[in-house]
Protein backbone atom coordinates (compact mmCIF):
# COMPACT_ATOMS: atom_id res chain seq x y z
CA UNK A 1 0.00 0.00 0.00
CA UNK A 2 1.46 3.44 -1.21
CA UNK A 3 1.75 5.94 1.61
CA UNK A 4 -0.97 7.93 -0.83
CA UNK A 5 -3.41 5.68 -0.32
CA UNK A 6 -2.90 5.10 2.83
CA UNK A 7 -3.57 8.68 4.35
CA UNK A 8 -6.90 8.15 1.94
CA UNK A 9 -7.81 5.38 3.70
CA UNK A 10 -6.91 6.61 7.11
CA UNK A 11 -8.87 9.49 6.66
CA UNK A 12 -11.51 7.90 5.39
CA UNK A 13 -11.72 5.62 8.35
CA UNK A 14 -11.72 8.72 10.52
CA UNK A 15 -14.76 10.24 9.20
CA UNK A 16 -16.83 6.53 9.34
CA UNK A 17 -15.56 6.85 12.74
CA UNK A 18 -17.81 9.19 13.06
CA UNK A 19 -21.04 7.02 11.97
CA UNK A 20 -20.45 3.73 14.46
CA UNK A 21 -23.09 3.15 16.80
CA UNK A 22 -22.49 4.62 19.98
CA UNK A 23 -22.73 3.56 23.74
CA UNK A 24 -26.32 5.34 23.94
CA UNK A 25 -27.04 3.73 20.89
CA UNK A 26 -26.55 -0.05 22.43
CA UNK A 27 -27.67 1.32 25.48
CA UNK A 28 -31.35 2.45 23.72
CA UNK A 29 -31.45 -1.22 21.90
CA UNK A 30 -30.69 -2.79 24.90
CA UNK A 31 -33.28 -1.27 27.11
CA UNK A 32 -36.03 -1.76 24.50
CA UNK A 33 -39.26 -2.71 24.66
CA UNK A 34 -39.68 -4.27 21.68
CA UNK A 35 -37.68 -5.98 18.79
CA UNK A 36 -39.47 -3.17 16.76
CA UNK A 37 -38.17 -0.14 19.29
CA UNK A 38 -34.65 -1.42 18.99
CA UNK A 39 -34.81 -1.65 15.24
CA UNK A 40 -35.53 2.15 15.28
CA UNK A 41 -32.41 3.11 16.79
CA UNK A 42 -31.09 1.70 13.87
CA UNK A 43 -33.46 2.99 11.13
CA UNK A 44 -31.91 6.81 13.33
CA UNK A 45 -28.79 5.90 12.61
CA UNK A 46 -26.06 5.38 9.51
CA UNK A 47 -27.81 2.06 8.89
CA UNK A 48 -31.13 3.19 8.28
CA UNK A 49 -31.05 2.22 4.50
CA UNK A 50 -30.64 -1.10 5.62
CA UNK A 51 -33.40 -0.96 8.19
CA UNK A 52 -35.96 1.66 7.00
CA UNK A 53 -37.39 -1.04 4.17
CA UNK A 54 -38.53 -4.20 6.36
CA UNK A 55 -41.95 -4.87 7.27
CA UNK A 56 -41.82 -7.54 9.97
CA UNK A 57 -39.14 -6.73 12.47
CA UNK A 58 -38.28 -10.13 12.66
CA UNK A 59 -36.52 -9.97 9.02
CA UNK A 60 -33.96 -8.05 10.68
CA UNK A 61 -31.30 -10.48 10.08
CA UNK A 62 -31.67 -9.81 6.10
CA UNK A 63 -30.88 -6.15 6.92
CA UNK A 64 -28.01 -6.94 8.76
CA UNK A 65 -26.33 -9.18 6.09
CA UNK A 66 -27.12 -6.61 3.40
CA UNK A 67 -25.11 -3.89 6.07
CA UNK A 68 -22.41 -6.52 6.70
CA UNK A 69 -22.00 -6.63 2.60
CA UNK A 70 -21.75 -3.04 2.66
CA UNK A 71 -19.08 -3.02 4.96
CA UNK A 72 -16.97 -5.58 3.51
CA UNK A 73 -17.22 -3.84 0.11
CA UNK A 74 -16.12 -0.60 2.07
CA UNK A 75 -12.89 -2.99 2.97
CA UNK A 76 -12.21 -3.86 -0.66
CA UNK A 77 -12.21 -0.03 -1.48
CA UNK A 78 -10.02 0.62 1.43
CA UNK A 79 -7.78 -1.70 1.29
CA UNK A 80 -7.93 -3.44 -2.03
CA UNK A 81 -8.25 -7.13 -2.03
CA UNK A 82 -5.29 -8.36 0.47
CA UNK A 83 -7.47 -6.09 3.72
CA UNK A 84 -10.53 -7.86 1.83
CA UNK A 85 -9.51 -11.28 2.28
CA UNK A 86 -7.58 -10.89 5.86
CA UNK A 87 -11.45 -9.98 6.49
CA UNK A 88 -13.11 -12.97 4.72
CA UNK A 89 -10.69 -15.88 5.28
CA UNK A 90 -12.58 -17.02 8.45
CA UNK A 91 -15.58 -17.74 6.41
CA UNK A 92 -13.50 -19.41 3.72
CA UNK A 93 -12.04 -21.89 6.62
CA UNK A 94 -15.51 -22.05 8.06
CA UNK A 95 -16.82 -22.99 4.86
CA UNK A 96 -14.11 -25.58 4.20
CA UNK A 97 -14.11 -27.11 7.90
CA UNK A 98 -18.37 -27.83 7.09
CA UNK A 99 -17.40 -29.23 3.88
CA UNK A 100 -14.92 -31.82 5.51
CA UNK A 101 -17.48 -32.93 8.19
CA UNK A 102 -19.51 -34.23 5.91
């Protein structure tokens, strides 16, 4: 990695520093009433185009995926593909170790 592209990146870090849920944020989820309150903590915050399109609360885990795709393509831009697959290998073994046990 150039030193270029690494002050991008760095900087770029910094400002989705900026974005991560914070302590209230867990805090408010936590203390929830409902699946559907603590869902719209996250529809408030950066993920909100993940979460501001489900109808039953309980597809949740869909959103979550599609934000977990987000940020691994947010890696890739980062870091190009060796940050990308330091990332991803753990599913690649997981994958592999299910494929052997069977």
């Amino acid at each position: 990695m150039k030193v270029d592209d690494y002050i991008q990146s760095s900087s770029r870090i910094r400002v989705l520093e900026k974005s991560l849920l914070t302590k209230s944020d867990f805090n408010r989820m936590i203390e929830a009433e409902s699946l559907d309150e603590a869902i719209s903590v996250l529809r408030e915050s950066k993920y909100s185009p993940f979460f501001n399109n489900i109808n039953d609360p309980l597809e949740y885990d869909v959103s979550l995926q599609e934000a977990e795709k987000d940020l691994y393509k947010n890696l890739k831009e980062l870091g190009g593909n060796e940050l990308y697959k330091f990332f991803t290998t753990k599913f690649d073994i997981h994958n592999l170790k299910i494929f052997f046990e069977r």
